[in-house]
C-alpha atoms as a PDB file:
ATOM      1  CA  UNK A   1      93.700 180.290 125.736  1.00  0.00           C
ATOM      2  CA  UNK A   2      91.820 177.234 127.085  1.00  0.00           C
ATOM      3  CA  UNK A   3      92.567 173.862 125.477  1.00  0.00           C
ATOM      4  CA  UNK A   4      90.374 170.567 124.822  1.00  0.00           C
ATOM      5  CA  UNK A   5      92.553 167.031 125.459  1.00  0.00           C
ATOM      6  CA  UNK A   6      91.665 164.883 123.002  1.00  0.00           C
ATOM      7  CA  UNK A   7      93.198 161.176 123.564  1.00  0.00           C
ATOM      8  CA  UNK A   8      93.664 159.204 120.387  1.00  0.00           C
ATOM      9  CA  UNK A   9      93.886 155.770 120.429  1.00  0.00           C
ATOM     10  CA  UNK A  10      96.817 153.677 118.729  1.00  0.00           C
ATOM     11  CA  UNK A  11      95.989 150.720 117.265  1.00  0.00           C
ATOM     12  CA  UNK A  12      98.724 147.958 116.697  1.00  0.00           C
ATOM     13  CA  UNK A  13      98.997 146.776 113.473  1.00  0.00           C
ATOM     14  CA  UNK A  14      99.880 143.754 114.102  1.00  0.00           C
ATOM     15  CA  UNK A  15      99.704 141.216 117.066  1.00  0.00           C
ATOM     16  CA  UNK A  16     101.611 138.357 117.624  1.00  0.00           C
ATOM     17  CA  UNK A  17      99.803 135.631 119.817  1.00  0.00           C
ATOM     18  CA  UNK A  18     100.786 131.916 120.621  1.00  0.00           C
ATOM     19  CA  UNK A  19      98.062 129.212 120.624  1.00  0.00           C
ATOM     20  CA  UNK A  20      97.346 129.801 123.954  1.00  0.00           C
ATOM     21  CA  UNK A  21      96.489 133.557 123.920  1.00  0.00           C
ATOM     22  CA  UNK A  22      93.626 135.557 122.951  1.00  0.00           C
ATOM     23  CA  UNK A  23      93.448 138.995 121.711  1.00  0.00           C
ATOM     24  CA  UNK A  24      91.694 141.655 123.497  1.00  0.00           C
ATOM     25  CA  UNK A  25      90.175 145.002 121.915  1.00  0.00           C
ATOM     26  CA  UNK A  26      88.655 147.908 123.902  1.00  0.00           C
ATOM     27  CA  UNK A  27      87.211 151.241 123.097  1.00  0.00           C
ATOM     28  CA  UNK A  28      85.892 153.911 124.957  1.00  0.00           C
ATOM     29  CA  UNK A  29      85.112 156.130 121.958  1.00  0.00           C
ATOM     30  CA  UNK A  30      82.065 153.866 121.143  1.00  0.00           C
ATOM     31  CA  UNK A  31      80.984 150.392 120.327  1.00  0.00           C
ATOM     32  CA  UNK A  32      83.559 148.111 118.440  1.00  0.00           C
ATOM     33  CA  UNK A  33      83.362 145.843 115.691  1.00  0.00           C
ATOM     34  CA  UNK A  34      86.380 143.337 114.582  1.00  0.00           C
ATOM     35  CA  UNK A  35      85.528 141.148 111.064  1.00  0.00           C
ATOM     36  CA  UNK A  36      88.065 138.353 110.187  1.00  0.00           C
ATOM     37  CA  UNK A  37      87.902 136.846 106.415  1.00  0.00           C
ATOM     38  CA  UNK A  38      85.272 134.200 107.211  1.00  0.00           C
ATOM     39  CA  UNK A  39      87.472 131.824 105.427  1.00  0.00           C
ATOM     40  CA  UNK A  40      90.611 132.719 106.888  1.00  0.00           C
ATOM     41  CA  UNK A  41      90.101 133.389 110.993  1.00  0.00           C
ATOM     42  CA  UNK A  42      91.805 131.160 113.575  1.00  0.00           C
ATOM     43  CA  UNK A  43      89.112 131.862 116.299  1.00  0.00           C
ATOM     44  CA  UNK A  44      85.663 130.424 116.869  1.00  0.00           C
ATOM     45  CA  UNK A  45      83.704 133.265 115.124  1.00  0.00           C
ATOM     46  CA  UNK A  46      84.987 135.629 112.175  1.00  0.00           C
ATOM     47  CA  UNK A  47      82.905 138.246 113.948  1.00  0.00           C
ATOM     48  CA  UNK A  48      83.308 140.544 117.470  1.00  0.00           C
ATOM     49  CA  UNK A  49      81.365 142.907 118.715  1.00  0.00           C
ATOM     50  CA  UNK A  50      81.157 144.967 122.037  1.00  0.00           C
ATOM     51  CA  UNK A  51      79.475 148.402 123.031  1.00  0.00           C
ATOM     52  CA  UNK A  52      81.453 151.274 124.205  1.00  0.00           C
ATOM     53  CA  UNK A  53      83.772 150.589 127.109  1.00  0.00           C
ATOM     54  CA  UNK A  54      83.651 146.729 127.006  1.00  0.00           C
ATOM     55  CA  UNK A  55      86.096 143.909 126.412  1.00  0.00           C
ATOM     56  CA  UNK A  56      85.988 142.473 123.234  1.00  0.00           C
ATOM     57  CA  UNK A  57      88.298 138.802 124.100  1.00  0.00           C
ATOM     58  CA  UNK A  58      88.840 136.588 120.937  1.00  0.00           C
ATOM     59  CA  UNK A  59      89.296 133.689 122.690  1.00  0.00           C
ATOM     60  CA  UNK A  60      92.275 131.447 122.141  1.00  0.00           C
ATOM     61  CA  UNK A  61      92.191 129.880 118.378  1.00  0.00           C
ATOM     62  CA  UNK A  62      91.070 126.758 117.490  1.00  0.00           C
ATOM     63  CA  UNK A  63      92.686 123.803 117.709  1.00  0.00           C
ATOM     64  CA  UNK A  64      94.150 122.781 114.697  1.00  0.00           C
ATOM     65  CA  UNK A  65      94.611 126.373 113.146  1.00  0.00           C
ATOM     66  CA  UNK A  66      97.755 126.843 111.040  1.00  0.00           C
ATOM     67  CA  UNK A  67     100.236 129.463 112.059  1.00  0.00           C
ATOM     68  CA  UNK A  68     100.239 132.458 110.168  1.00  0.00           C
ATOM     69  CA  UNK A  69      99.322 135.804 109.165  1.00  0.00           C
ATOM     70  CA  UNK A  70      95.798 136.637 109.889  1.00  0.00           C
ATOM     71  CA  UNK A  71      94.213 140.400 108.902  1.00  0.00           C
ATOM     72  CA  UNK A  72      90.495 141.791 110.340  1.00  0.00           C
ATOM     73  CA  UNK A  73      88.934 144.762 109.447  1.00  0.00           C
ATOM     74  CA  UNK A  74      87.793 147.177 112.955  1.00  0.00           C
ATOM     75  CA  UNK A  75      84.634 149.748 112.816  1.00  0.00           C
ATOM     76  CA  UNK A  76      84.252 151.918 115.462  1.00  0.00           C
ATOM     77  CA  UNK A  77      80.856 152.807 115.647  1.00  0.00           C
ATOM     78  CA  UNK A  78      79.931 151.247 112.260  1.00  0.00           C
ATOM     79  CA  UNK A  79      82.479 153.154 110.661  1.00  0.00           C
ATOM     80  CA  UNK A  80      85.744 151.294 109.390  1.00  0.00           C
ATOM     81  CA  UNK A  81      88.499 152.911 111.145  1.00  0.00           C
ATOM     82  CA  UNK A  82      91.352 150.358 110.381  1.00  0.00           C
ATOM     83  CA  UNK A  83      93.481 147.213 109.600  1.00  0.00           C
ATOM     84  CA  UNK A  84      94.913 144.916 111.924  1.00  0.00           C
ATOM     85  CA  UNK A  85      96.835 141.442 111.382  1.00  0.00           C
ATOM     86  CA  UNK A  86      96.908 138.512 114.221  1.00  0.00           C
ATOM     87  CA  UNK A  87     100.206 136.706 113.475  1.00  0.00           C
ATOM     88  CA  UNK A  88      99.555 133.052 115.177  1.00  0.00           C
ATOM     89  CA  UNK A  89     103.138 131.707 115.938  1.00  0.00           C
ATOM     90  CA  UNK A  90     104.019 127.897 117.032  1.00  0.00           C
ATOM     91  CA  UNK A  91     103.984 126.518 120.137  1.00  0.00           C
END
């Protein structure tokens, strides 16, 4: 019997990043899309997108944000595929 490989990808659920860092997504299944609570994101833009195969680089947060727990929603495609939390830790 001949067999398919299928890779599936493993998302963290949760990150843990100083104020120096940045996060960085990437899928090769298709294009990506990473939505922070507009109210309650510690980067520049709630919003991230990238086609298929590209970094997606949050950028470090802004000065100033508080340290914390903070969760996005992550479409693959246009489809939501997921949760993820960016815990922001001290200096």
């Amino acid at each position: 019997m001949s067999e398919k490989l299928v890779l599936v990808g493993i998302l963290p659920e949760t990150m843990v990043i100083a104020p120096s860092e940045q996060v960085v997504w990437v899928s090769d299944a298709g294009s990506l899309r990473v939505e922070f609570d507009p109210n309650r994101c510690p980067f520049q833009s709630n919003l991230f997108q990238a086609p298929m195969g590209m970094r997606l680089m949050s950028g470090t947060p802004r000065p100033g944000s508080k340290p914390g727990s903070y969760k996005y929603k992550i479409s693959l495609n246009e489809q939501l595929i997921g949760t993820g939390e960016v815990l922001l830790r001290e200096k």
